[in-house]
C-alpha atoms as a PDB file:
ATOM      1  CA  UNK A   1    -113.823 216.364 208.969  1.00  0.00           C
ATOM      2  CA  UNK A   2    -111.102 218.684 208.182  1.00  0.00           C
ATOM      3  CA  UNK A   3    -108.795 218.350 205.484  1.00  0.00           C
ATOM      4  CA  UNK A   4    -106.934 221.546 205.735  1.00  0.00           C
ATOM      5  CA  UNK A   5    -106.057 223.149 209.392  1.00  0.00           C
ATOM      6  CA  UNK A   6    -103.836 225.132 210.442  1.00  0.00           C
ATOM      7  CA  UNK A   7    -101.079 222.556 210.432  1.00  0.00           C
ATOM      8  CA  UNK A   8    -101.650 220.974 207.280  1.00  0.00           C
ATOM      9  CA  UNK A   9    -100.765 222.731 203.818  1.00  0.00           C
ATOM     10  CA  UNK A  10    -100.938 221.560 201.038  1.00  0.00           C
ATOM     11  CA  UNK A  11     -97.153 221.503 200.201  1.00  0.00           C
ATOM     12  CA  UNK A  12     -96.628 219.443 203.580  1.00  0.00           C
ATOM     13  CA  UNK A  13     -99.380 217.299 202.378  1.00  0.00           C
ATOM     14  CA  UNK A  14     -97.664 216.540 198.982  1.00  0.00           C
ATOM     15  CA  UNK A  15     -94.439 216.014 200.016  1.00  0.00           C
ATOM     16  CA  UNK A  16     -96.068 213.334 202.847  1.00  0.00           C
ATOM     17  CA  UNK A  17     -97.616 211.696 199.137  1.00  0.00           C
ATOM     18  CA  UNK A  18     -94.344 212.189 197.064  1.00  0.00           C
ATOM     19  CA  UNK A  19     -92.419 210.723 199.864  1.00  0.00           C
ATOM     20  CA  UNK A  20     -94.857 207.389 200.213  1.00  0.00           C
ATOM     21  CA  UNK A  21     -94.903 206.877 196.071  1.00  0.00           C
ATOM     22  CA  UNK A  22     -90.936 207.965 196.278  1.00  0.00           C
ATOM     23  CA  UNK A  23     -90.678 204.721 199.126  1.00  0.00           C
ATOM     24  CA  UNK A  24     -92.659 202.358 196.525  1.00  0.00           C
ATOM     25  CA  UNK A  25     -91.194 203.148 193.547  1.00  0.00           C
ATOM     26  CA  UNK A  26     -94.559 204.072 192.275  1.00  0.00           C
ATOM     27  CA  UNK A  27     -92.930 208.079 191.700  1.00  0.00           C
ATOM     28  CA  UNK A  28     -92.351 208.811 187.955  1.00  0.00           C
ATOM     29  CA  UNK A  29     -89.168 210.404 187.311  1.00  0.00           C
ATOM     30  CA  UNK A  30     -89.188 214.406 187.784  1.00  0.00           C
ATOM     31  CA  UNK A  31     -90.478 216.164 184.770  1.00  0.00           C
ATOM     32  CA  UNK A  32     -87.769 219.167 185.294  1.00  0.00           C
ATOM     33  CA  UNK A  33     -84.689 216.560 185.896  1.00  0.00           C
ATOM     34  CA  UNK A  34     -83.596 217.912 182.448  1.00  0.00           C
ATOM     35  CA  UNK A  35     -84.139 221.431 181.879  1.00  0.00           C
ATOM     36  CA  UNK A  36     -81.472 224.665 182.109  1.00  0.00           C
ATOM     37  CA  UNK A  37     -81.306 226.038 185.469  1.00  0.00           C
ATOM     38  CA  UNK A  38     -82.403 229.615 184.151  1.00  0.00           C
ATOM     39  CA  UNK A  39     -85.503 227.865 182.601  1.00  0.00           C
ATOM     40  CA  UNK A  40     -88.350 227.659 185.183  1.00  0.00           C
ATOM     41  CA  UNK A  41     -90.496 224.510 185.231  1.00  0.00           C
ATOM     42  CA  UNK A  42     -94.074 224.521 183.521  1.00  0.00           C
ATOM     43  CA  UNK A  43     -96.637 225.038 186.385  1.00  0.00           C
ATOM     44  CA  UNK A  44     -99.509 223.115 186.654  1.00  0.00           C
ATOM     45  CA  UNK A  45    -102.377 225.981 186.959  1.00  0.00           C
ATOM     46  CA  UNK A  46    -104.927 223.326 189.002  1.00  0.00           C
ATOM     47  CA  UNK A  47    -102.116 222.853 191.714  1.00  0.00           C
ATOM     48  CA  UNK A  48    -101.579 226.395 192.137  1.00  0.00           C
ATOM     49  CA  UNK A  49    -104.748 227.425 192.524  1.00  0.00           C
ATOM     50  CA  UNK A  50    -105.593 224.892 195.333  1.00  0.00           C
ATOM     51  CA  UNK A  51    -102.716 225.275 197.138  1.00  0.00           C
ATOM     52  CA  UNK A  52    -103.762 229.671 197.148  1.00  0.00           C
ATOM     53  CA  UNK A  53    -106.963 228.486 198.276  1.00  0.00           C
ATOM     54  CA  UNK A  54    -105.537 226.213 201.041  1.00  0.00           C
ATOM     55  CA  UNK A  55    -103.466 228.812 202.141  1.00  0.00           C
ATOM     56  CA  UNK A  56    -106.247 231.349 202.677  1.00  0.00           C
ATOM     57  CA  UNK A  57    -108.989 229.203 204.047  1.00  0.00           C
ATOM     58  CA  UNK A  58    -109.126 230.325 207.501  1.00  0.00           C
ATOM     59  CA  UNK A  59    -110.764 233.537 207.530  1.00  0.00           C
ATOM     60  CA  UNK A  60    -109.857 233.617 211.264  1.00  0.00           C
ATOM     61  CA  UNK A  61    -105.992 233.944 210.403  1.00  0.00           C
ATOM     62  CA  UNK A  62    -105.377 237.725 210.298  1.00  0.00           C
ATOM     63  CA  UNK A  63    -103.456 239.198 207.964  1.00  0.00           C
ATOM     64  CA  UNK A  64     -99.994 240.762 208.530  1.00  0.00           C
ATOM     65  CA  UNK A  65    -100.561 244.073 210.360  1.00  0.00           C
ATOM     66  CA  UNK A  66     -99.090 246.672 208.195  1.00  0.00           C
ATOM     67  CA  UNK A  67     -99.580 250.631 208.763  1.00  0.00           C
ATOM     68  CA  UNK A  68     -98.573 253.318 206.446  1.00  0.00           C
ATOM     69  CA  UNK A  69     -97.245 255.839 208.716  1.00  0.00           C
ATOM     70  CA  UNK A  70     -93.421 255.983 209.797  1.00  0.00           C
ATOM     71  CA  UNK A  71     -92.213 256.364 213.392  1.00  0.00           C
ATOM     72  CA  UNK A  72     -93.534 256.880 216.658  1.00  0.00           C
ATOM     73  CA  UNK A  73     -96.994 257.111 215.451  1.00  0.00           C
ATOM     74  CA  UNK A  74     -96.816 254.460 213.307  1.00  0.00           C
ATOM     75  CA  UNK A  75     -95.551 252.206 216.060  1.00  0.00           C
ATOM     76  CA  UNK A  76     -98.590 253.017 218.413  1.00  0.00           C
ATOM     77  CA  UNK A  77    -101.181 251.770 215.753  1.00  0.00           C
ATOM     78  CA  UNK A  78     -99.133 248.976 214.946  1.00  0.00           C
ATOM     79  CA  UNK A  79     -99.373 248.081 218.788  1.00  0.00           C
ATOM     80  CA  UNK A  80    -103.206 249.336 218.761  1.00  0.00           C
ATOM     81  CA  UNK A  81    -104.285 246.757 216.354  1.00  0.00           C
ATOM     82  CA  UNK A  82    -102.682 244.056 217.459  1.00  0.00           C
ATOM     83  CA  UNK A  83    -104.283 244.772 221.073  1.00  0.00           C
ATOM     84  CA  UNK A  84    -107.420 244.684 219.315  1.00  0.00           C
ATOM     85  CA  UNK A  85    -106.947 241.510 217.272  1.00  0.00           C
ATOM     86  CA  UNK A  86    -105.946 239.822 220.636  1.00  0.00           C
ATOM     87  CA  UNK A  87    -108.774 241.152 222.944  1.00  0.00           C
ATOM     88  CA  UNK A  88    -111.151 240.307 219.623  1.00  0.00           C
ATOM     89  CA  UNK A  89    -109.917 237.348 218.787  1.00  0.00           C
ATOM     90  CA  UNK A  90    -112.882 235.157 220.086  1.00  0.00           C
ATOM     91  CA  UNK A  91    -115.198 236.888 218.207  1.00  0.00           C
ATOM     92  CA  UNK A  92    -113.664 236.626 215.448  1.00  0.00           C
ATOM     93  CA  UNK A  93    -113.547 232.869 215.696  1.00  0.00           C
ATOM     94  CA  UNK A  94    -117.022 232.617 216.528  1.00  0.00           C
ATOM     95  CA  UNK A  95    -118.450 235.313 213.590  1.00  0.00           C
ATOM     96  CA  UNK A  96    -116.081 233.485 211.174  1.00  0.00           C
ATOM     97  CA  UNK A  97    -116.531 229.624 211.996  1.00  0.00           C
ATOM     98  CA  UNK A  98    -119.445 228.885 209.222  1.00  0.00           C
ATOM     99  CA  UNK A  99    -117.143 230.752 206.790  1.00  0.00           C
ATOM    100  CA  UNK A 100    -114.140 228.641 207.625  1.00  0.00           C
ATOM    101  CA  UNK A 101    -116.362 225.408 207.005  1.00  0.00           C
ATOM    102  CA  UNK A 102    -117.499 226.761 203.536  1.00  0.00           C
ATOM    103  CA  UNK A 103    -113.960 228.102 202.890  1.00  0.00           C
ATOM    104  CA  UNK A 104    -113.080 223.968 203.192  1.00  0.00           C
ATOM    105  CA  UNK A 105    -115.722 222.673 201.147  1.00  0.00           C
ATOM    106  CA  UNK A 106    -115.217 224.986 198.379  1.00  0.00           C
ATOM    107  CA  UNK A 107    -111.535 224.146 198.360  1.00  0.00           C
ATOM    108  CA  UNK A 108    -112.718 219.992 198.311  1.00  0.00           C
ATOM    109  CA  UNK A 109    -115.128 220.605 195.607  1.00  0.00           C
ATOM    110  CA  UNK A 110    -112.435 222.485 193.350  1.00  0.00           C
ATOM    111  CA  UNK A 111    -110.040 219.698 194.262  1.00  0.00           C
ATOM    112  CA  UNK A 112    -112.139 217.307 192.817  1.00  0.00           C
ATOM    113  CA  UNK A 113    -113.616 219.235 189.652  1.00  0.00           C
ATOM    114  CA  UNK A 114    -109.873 219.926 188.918  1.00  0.00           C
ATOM    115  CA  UNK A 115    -108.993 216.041 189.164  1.00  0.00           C
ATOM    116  CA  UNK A 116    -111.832 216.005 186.975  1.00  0.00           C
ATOM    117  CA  UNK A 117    -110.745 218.466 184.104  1.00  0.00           C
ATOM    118  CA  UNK A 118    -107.057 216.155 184.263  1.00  0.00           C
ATOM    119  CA  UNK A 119    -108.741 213.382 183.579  1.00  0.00           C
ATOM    120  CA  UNK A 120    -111.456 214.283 180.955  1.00  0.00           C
ATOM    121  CA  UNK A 121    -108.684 216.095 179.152  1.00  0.00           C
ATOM    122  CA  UNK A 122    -106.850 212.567 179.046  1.00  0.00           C
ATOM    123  CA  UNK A 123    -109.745 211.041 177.994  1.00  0.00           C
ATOM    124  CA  UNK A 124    -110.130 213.280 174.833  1.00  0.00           C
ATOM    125  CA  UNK A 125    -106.544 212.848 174.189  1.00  0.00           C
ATOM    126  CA  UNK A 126    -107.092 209.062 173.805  1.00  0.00           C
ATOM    127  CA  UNK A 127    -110.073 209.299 172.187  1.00  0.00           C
ATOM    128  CA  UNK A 128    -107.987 212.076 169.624  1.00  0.00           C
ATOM    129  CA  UNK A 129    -105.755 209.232 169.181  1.00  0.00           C
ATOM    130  CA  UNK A 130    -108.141 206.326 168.586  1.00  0.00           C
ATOM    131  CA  UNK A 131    -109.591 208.531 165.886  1.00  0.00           C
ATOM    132  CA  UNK A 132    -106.470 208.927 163.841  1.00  0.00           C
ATOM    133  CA  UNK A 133    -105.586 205.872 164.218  1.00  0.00           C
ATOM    134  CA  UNK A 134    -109.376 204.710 162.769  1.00  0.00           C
ATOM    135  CA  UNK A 135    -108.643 207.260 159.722  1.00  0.00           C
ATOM    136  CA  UNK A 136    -105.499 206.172 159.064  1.00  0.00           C
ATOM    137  CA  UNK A 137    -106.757 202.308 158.959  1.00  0.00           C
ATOM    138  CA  UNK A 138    -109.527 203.135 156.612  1.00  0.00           C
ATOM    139  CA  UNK A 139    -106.758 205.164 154.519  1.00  0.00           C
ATOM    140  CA  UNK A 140    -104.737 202.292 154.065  1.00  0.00           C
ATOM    141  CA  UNK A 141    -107.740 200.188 152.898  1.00  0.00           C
ATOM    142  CA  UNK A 142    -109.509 201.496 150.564  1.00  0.00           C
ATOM    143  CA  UNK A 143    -108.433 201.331 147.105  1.00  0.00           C
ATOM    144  CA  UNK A 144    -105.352 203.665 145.502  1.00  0.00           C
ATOM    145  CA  UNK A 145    -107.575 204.633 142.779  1.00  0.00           C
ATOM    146  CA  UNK A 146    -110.534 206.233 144.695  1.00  0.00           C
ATOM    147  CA  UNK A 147    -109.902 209.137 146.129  1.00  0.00           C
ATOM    148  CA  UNK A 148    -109.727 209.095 150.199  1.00  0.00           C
ATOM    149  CA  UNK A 149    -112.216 211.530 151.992  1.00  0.00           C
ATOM    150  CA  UNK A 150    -112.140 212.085 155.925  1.00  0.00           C
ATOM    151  CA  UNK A 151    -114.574 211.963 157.535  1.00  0.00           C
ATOM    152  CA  UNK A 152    -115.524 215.591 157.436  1.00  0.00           C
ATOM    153  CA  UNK A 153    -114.634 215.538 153.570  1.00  0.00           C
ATOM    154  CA  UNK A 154    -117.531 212.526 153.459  1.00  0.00           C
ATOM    155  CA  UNK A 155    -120.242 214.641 155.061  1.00  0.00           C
ATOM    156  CA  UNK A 156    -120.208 217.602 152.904  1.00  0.00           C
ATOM    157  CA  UNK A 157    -119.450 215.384 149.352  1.00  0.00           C
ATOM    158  CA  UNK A 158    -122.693 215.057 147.616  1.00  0.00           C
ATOM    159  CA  UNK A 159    -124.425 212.007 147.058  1.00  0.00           C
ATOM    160  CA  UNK A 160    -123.674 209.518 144.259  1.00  0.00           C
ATOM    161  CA  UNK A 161    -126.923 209.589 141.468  1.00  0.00           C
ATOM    162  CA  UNK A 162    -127.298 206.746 139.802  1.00  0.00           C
ATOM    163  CA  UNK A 163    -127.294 207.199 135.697  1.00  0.00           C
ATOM    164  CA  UNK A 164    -131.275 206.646 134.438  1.00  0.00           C
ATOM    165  CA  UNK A 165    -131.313 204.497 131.912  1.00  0.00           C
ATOM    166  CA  UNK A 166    -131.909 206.202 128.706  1.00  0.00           C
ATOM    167  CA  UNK A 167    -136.540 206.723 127.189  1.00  0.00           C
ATOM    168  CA  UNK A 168    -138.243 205.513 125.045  1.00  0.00           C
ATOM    169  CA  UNK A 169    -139.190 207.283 121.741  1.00  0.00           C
ATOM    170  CA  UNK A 170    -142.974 207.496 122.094  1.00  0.00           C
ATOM    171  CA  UNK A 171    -144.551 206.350 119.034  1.00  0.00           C
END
C-alpha cells in the first residue's frame, strides 16, 4: 500500500481532511484568525518535516536539471542530460524501487512517532496540571500554623526525633 505517490502530497491530503472536519463542524477555529498580517503563524516543526519528507520520497523523481555554464554550451548539456535521464529512465526506476518503498515506510513510521511526541507531550501537560492542583489541595488543608513543604521541600527536610525522656541518676 502506498500512502504517498506521485499524486498525493501531503498538503492535498490535508486540505481533503480540513475540508471533511470543515463539512462536520468538527474543525476548531483557525489558530492565526487573529494575528497582524506582518506576523507569520507559529509552525508546527512535526508537520513540516513530514510534509519535506513526502515531498522527496521518490528517489526516481529527478531533480531540476541545472548547469553552470551560460550560452550555447550550456544549452547542449542542458539538452545532454535530459536525453540521458529519458533514455535512463527505466533503470532508474528499477535500481531505485526498494529505495522508494523504504523512502515510504520511513516517512509512516515518523508520522506516527510524531503523533506520538503530540500526544505524550499532552499527557505530561495534564499530568503537570493534576499535580498542582494535588499541591495546592494539600496547601489549603493543612493547618496555618505549620509550615507548608512541597513535595520536594518534604524529601530533603530531616526527620522528626522524638525527645527521650530524661535518666535516671544511678545510685
Amino acid at each position: 500500500m502506498r500512502l504517498f505517490g506521485k499524486d498525493v502530497t501531503a498538503k492535498k491530503l490535508l486540505d481533503v481532511v480540513k475540508e471533511r472536519l470543515s463539512s462536520r463542524g468538527l474543525l476548531p477555529p483557525s489558530e492565526d484568525a487573529g494575528l497582524d498580517p506582518g506576523v507569520e503563524a507559529p509552525v508546527d516543526a512535526f508537520a513540516f518535516a513530514v510534509e519535506a519528507m513526502a515531498e522527496n520520497v521518490d528517489a526516481t523523481k529527478g531533480l531540476p536539471i541545472e548547469t553552470h555554464r551560460d550560452g550555447l554550451s550550456g544549452q547542449a548539456v542542458v539538452l545532454a542530460k535530459q536525453a540521458f535521464r529519458k533514455v535512463g529512465q527505466l533503470f532508474i526506476n528499477e535500481a531505485l524501487a526498494r529505495q522508494v518503498v523504504f523512502n515510504g515506510h520511513v516517512l509512516d513510521g515518523y508520522s506516527q512517532l510524531s503523533a506520538e511526541v503530540v500526544r505524550l507531550r499532552g499527557r505530561i501537560a495534564e499530568l503537570e496540571r493534576a499535580l498542582e492542583a494535588a499541591e495546592h489541595a494539600r496547601a489549603t488543608l493543612v493547618n496555618a500554623k505549620q509550615p507548608v513543604l512541597t513535595v520536594s521541600q518534604e524529601a530533603e527536610a530531616p526527620p522528626k526525633r522524638r525527645a527521650k525522656a530524661p535518666r535516671k541518676p544511678r545510685l
